[in-house]
Protein backbone atom coordinates (compact mmCIF):
# COMPACT_ATOMS: atom_id res chain seq x y z
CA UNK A 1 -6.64 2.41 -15.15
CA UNK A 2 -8.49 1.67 -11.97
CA UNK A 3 -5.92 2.54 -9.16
CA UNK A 4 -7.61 1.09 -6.08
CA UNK A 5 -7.89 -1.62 -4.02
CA UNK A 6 -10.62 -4.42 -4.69
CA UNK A 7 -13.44 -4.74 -2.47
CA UNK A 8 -11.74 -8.17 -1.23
CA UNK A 9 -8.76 -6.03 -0.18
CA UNK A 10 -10.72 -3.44 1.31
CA UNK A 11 -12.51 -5.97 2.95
CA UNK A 12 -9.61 -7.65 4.61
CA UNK A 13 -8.31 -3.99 5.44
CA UNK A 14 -11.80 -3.57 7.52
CA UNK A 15 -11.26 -7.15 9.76
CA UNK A 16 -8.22 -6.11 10.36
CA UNK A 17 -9.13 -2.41 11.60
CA UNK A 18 -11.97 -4.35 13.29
CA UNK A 19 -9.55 -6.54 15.29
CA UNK A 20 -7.39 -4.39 16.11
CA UNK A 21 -10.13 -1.40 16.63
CA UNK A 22 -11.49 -3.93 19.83
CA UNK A 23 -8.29 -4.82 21.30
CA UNK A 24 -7.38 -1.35 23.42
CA UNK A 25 -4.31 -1.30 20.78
CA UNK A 26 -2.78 1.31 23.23
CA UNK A 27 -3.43 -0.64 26.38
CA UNK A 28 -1.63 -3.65 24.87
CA UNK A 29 1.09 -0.98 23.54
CA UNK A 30 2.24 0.21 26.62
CA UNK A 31 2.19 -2.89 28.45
CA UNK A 32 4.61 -4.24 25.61
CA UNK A 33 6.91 -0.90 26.24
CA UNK A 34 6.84 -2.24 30.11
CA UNK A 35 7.86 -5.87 28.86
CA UNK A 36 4.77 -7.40 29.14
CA UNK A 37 4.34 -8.67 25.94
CA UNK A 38 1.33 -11.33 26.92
CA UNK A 39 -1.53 -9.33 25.57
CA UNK A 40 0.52 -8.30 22.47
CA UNK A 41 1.10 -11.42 21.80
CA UNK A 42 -2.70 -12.57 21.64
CA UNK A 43 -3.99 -9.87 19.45
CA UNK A 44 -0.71 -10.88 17.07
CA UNK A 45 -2.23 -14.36 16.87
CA UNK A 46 -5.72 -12.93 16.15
CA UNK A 47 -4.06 -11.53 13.26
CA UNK A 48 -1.87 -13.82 12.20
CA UNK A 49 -5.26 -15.96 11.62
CA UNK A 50 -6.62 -13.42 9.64
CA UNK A 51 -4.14 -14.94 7.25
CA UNK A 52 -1.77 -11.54 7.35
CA UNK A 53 1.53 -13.16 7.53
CA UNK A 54 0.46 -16.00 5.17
CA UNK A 55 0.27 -13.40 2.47
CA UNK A 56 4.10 -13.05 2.78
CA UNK A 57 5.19 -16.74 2.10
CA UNK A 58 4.98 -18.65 -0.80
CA UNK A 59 2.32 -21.04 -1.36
CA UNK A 60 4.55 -23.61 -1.85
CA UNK A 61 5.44 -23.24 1.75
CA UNK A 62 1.79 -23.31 2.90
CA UNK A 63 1.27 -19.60 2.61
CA UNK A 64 -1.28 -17.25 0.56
CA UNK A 65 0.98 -15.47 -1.46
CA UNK A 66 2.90 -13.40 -2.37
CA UNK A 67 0.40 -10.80 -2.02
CA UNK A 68 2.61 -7.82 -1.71
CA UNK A 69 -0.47 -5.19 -1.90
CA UNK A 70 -2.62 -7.43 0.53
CA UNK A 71 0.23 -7.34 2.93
CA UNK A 72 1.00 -3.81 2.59
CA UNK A 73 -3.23 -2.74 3.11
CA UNK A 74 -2.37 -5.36 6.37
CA UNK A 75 0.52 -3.26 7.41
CA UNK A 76 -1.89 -0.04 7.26
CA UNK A 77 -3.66 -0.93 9.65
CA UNK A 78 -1.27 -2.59 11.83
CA UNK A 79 0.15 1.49 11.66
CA UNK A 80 -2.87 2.73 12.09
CA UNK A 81 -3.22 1.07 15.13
CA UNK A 82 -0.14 1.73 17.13
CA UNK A 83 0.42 -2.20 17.28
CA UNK A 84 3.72 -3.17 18.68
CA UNK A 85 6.36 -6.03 17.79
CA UNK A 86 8.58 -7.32 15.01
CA UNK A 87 5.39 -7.59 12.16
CA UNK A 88 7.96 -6.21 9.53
CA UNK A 89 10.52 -8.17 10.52
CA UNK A 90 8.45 -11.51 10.90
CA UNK A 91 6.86 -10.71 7.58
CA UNK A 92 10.72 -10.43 5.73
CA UNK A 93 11.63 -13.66 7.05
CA UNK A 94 8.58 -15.49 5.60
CA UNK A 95 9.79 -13.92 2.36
CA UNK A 96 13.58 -14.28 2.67
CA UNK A 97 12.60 -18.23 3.44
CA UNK A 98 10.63 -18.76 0.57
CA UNK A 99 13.11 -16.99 -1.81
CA UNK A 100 15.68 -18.95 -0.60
CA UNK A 101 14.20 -22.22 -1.86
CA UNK A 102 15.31 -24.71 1.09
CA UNK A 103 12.29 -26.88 1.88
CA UNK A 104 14.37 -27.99 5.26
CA UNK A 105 14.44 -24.53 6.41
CA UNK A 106 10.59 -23.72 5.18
CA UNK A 107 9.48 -26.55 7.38
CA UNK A 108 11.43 -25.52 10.26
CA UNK A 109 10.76 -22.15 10.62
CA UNK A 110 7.52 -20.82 8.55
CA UNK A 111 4.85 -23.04 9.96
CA UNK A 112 5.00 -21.31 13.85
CA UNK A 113 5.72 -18.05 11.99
CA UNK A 114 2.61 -17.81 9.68
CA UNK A 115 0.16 -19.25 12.57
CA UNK A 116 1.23 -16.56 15.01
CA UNK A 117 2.57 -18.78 17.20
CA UNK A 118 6.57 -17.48 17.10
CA UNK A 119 7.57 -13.80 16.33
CA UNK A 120 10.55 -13.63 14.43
CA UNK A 121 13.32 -10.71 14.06
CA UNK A 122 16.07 -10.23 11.58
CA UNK A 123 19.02 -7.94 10.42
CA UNK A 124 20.18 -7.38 6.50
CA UNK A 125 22.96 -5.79 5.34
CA UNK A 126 21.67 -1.95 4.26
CA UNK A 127 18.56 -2.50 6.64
CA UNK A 128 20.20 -1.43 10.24
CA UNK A 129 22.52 -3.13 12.90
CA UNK A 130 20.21 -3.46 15.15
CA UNK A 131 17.84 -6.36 15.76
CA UNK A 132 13.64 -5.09 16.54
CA UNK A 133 12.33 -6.83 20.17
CA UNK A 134 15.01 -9.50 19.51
CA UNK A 135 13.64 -10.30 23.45
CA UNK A 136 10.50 -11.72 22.27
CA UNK A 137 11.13 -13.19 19.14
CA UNK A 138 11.38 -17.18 19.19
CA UNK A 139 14.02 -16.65 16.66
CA UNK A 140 16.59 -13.94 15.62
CA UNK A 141 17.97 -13.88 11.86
CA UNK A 142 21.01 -12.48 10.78
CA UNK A 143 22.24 -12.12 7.03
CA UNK A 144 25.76 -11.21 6.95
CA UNK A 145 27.35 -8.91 4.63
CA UNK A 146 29.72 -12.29 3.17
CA UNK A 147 26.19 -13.63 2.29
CA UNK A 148 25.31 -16.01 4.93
CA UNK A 149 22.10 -16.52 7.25
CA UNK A 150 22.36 -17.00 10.81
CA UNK A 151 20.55 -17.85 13.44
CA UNK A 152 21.06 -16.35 16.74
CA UNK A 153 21.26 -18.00 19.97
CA UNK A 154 20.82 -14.99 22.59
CA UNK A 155 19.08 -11.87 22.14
CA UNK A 156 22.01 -9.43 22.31
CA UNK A 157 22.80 -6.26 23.85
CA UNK A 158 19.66 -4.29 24.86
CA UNK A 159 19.77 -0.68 23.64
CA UNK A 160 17.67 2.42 24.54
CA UNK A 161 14.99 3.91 21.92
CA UNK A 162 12.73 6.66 21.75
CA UNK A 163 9.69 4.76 21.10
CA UNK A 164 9.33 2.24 24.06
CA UNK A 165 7.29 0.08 21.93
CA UNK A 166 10.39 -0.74 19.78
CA UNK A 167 12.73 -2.83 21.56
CA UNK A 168 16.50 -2.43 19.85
CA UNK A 169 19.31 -5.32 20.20
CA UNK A 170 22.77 -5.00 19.08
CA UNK A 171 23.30 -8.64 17.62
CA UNK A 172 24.94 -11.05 19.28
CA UNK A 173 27.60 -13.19 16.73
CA UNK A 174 28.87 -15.91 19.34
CA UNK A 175 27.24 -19.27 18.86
CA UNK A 176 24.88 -18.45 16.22
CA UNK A 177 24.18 -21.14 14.12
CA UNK A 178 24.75 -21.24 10.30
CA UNK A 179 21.53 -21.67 8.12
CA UNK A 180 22.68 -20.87 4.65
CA UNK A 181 25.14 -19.13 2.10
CA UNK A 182 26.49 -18.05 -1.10
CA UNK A 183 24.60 -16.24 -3.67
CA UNK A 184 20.98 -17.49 -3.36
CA UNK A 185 21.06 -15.97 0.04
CA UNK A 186 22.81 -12.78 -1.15
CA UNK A 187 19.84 -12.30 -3.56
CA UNK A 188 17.03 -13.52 -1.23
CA UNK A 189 18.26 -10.81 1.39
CA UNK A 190 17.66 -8.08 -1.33
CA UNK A 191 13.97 -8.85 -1.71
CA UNK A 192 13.41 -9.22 1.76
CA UNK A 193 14.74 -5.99 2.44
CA UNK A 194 12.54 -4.46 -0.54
CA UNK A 195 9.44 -6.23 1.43
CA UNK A 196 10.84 -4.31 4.72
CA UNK A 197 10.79 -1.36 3.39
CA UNK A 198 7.75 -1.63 1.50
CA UNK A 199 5.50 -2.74 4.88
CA UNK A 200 7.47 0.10 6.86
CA UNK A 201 5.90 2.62 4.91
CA UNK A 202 2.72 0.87 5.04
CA UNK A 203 3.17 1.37 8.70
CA UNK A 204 4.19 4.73 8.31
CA UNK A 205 1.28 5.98 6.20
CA UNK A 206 -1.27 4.02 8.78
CA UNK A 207 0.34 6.05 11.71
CA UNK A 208 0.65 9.26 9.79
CA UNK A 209 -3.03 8.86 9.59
CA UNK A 210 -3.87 8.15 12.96
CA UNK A 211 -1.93 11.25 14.07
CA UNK A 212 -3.51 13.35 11.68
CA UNK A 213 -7.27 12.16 12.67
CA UNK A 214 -6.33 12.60 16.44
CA UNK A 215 -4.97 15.83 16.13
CA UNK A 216 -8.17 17.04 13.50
CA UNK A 217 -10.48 16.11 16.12
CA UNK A 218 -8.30 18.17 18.96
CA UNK A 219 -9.06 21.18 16.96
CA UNK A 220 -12.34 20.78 16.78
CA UNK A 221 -12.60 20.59 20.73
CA UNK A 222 -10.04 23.10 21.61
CA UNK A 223 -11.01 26.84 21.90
CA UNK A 224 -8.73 29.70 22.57
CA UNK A 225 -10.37 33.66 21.98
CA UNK A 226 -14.26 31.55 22.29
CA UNK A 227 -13.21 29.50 18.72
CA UNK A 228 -12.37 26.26 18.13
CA UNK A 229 -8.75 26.43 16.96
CA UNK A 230 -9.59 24.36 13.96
CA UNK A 231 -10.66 27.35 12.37
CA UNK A 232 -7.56 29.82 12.61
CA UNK A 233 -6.41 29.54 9.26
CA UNK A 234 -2.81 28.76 10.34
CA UNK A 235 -3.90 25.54 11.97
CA UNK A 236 -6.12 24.66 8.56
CA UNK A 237 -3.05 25.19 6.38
CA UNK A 238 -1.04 23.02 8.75
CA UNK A 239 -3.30 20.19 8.57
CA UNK A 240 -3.96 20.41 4.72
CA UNK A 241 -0.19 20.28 4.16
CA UNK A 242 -0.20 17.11 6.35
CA UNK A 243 -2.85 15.56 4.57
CA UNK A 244 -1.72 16.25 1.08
CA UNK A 245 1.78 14.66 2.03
CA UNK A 246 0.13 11.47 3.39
CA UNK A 247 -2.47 11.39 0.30
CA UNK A 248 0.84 11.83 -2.13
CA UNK A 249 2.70 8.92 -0.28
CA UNK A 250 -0.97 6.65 -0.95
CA UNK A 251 0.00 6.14 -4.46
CA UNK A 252 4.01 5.62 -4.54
CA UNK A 253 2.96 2.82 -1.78
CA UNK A 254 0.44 0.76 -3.76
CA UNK A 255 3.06 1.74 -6.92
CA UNK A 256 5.70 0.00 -5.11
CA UNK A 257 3.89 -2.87 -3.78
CA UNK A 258 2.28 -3.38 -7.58
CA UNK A 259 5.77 -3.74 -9.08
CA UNK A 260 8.02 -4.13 -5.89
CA UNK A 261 10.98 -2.24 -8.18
CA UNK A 262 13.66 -1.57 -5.64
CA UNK A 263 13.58 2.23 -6.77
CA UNK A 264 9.54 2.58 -6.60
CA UNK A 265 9.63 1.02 -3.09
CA UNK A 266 12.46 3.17 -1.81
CA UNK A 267 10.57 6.14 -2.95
CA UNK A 268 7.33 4.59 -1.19
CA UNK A 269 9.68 4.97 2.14
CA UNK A 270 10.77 7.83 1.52
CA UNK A 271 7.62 9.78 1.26
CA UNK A 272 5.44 7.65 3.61
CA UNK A 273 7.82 8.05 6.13
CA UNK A 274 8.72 11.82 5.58
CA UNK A 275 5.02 12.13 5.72
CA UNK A 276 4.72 10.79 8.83
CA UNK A 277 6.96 12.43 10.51
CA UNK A 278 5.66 15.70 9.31
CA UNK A 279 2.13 14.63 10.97
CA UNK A 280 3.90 14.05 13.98
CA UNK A 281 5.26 17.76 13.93
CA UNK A 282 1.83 19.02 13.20
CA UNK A 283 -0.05 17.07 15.79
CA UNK A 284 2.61 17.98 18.68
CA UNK A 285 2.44 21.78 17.44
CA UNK A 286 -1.49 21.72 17.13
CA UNK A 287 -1.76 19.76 20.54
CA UNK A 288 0.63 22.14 22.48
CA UNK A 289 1.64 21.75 25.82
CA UNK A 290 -0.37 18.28 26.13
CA UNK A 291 1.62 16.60 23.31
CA UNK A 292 4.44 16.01 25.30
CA UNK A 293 2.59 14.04 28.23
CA UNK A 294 3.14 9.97 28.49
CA UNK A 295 -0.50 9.98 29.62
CA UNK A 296 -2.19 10.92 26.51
CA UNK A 297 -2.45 8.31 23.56
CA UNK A 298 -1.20 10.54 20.77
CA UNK A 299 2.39 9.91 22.40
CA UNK A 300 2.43 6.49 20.98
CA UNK A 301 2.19 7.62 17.45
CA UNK A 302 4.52 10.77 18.00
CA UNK A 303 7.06 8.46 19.48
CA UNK A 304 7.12 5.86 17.11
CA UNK A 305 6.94 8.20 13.72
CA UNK A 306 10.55 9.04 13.30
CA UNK A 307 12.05 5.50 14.32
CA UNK A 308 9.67 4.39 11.62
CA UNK A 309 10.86 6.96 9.25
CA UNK A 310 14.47 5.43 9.86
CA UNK A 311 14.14 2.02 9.84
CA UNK A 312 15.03 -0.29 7.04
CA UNK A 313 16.47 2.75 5.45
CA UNK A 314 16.43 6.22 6.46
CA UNK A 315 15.58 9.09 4.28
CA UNK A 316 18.78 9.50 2.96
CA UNK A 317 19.45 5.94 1.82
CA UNK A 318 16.24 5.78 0.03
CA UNK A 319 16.72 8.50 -1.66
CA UNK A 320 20.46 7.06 -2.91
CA UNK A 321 18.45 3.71 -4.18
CA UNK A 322 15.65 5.93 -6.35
CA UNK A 323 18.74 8.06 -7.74
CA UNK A 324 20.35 4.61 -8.76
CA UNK A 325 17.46 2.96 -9.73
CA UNK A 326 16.98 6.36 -12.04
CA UNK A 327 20.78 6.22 -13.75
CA UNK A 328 19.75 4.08 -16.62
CA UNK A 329 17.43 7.34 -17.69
CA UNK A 330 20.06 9.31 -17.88
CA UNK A 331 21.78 9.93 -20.83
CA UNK A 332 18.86 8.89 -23.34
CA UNK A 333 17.80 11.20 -26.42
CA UNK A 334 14.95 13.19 -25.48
């Protein structure tokens, strides 16, 4: 069994690094964190013509999928980068839309969404309360926990996060308008939030990688005693263990986004994100002092790796889903 992307994929994977490799990611990052969101919002419509939101919408709705392991190599990247905005978020809508079936709301929403021309933000019962740079998204989702979609009228209360980049809103309920109920939504919701999950770990693995490379090449360059520090062997064993986590969360990813089983994805978050986090540790240990300064780069990954780790389930919620997805096992005759 040949468990690797086609050259197509790897192909897209490449533009995509490409893009995003020539558009002073960090730059455009902290101007977003400073609520500027003008030059994020042209390198998200480069890539939004690269087809990478397309991939999450039906083709019956004028998109190129679904293409869950296309998206997820997208998401990678978009990680990898340090890219800011609602991606997952705008990405789960195109999905929960074209599960849902409703041509009316397909036509109304998708088109601007897939082009890159609106971001889009949304909330889902077991995926958070709070709503990602509700501020600059053209429009806010909500799905209830009674099962209905709504959309919101006003950003909501603006709440402080540790990563800058990543904008938090408490929902506002007043005036939003009613999209859509009963049980096609209820079920619609539950992929979506499979499909958040899923591209949050993508994002998780391409940051976990980024933080890892950055902090490799620090210990190349930093001496202490005349040596480079990369060769004490405390600082090699800290960097293998960081690499062998993010190479063991490679295959539960492109596992979950082959069979998008609720249980194979939540253990696709779970590791990816634990991963990350743990190359977040290693780079601020390895990088000392510096680490902690707003000035260098590196912050953008270190700040954003546990929110990432958290969102659209946190460690301990994805690890209730594999257990349940696991119960049928039990029991059966050996």
């Amino acid at each position: 069994m040949r468990f690797l992307p086609t050259d197509e994929q790897n192909d897209f994977a490449r533009s995509l690094r490409a893009l995003f490799g020539a558009a002073d990611v960090p730059a455009v990052a902290r101007a977003w964190g400073a609520g500027d969101q003008g030059p994020g919002r042209r390198v998200w419509a480069r890539a939004a013509a690269t087809g990478l939101f397309a991939l999450a919408a039906d083709e019956a709705y004028d998109g190129l999928g679904p293409l869950p392991v296309e998206l997820a190599l997208g998401f990678v990247e978009w990680g990898r980068s340090g890219m800011p905005g609602p991606a997952v978020e705008t990405a789960a809508v195109a999905v929960l839309l074209s599960r849902l079936g409703d041509g009316a709301l397909a036509k109304r929403f998708l088109p601007s969404l897939l082009a890159g021309e609106a971001l889009a933000t949304l909330t889902l019962p077991g995926g958070g309360p709070y709503a990602l740079d509700a501020d600059a998204a053209a429009y806010r989702f909500r799905v209830s926990d009674a099962g209905g979609l709504w959309l919101a009228r006003a950003p909501g209360e603006a709440l402080s996060s540790t990563d800058p980049t990543r904008r938090l809103f408490r929902p506002a309920v007043a005036g939003d308008e009613p999209l859509a109920d009963g049980p096609r939504v209820v079920e619609a919701a539950g992929v979506a939030l499979d499909w958040a999950r899923l591209l949050t770990a993508a994002q998780c693995l391409g940051a976990g990688e980024t933080l890892l490379a950055r902090t490799v090449e620090y210990a190349k360059q930093r001496t202490q005693f005349g040596t480079p520090i990369g060769g004490f062997q405390a600082v090699k064993h800290r960097l293998a263990d960081t690499l062998l986590a993010l190479e063991f969360a490679r295959p539960l990813l492109w596992a979950g986004a082959l069979s998008l089983d609720r249980g194979e994805v939540a253990a696709a978050k779970l590791t990816a994100g634990e991963a990350a986090y743990a190359a977040a540790m290693t780079a601020l240990r390895v990088h000392g002092a510096i680490g902690y300064t707003q000035e260098l780069d590196l912050s953008l990954w270190l700040r954003k790796a546990r929110p990432l780790r958290d969102a659209w389930g946190t460690p301990s919620q994805c690890r209730a889903v594999v257990l349940e997805a696991r119960r049928p096992l039990r029991g059966r005759p050996r």
